[in-house]
Protein backbone atom coordinates (compact mmCIF):
# COMPACT_ATOMS: atom_id res chain seq x y z
CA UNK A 1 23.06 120.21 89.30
CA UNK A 2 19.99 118.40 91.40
CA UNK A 3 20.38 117.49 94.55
CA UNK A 4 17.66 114.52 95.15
CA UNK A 5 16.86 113.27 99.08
CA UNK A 6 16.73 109.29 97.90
CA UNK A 7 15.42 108.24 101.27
CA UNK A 8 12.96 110.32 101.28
CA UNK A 9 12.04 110.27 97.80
CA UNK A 10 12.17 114.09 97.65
CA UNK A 11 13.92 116.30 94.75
CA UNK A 12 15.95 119.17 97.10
CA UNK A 13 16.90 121.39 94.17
CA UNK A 14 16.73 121.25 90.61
CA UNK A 15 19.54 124.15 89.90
CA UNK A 16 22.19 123.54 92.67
CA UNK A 17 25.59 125.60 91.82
CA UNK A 18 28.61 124.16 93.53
CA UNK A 19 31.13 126.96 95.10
CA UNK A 20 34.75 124.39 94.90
CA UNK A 21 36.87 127.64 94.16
CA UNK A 22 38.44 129.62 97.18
CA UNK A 23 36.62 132.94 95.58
CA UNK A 24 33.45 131.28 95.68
CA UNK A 25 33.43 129.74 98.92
CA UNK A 26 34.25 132.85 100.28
CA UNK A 27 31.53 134.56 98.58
CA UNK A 28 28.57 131.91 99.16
CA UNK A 29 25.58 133.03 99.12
CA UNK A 30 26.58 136.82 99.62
CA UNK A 31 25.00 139.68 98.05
CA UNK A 32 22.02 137.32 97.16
CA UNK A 33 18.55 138.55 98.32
CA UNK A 34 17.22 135.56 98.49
CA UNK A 35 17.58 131.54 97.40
CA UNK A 36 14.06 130.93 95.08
CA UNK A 37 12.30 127.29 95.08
CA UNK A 38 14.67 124.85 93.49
CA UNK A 39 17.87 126.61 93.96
CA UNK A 40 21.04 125.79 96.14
CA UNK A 41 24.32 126.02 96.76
CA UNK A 42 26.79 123.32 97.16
CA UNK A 43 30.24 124.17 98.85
CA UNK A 44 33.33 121.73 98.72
CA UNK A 45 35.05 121.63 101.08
CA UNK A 46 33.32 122.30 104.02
CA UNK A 47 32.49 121.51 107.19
CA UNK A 48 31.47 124.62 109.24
CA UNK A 49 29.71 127.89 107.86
CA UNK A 50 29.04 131.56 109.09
CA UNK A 51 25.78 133.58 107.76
CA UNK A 52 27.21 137.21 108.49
CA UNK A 53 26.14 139.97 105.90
CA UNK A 54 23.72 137.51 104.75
CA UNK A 55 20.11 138.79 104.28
CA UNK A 56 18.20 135.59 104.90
CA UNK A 57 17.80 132.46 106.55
CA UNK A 58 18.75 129.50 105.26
CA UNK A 59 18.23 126.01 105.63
CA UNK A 60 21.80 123.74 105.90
CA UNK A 61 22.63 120.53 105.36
CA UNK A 62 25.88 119.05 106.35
CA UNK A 63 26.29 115.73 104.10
CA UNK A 64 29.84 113.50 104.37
CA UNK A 65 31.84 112.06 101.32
CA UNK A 66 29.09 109.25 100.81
CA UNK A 67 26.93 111.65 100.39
CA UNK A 68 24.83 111.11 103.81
CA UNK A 69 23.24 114.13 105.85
CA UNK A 70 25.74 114.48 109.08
CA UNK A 71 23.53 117.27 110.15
CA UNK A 72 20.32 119.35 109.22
CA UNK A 73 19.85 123.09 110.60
CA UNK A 74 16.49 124.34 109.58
CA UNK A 75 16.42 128.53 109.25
CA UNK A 76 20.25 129.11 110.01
CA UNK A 77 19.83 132.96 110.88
CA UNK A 78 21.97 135.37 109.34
CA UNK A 79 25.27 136.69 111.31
CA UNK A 80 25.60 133.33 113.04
CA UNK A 81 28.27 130.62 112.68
CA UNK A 82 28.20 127.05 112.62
CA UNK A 83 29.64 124.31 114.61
CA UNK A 84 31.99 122.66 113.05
CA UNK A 85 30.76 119.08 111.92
CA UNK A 86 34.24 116.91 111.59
CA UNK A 87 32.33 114.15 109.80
CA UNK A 88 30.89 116.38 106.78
CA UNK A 89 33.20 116.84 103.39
CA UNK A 90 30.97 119.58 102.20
CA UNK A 91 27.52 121.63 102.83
CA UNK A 92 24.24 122.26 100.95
CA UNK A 93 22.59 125.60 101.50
CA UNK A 94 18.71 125.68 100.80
CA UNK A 95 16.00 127.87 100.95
CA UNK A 96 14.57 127.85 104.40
CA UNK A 97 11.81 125.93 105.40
CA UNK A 98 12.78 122.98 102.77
CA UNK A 99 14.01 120.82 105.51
CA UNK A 100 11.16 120.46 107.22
CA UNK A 101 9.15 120.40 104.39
CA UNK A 102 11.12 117.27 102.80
CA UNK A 103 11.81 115.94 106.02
CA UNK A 104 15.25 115.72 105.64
CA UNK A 105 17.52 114.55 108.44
CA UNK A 106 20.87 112.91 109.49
CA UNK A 107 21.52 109.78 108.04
CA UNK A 108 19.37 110.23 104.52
CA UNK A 109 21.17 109.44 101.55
CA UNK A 110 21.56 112.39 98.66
CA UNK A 111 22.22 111.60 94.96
CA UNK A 112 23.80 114.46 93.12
CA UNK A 113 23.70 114.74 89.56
């Protein structure tokens, strides 16, 4: 999948893999040493995320069913959780740093395709 920014004008990812099974929810972005330039992952449903036995930061957005950014956490540390954002259907984990870089906040609007 890509994952574009379309206020910003901004491509986020160019090979985002959505997690929709229970399995790979639960699994994420575990056992991965790292997510390279262009990469994501897309988990539906969700609305709140924990980074334990992760090896990496990561940057998170949390984007509701129109596909709008609720929230934006640049560098989400590992073994940390999440507050729970009751507005977002499901969450994009990027590499970190690509937030700021893209300038990506609440309130942009994502096209997925």
């Amino acid at each position: 999948m890509k994952i574009i920014n379309i206020t910003k004008g901004v491509v986020l990812a160019e090979n985002a893999v959505c997690a929709s099974t229970v399995f790979k929810r639960l699994k994420g972005l575990l056992g991965k040493k790292s997510l390279r330039d262009g990469e994501a992952l897309v988990i539906k449903p969700c609305n709140s995320i924990h980074s334990f036995f992760m090896q990496f930061p990561i940057d998170v957005l949390f984007v509701d069913r129109s596909d709008k950014v609720v929230s934006a956490i640049s560098s989400f540390a590992p073994a940390r959780i999440s507050k729970i954002y009751f507005h977002a259907s499901y969450v994009i984990e990027l590499p970190a740093g690509l937030i700021k870089a893209t300038s990506s906040s609440p309130g942009d609007q994502l096209g997925i395709s």
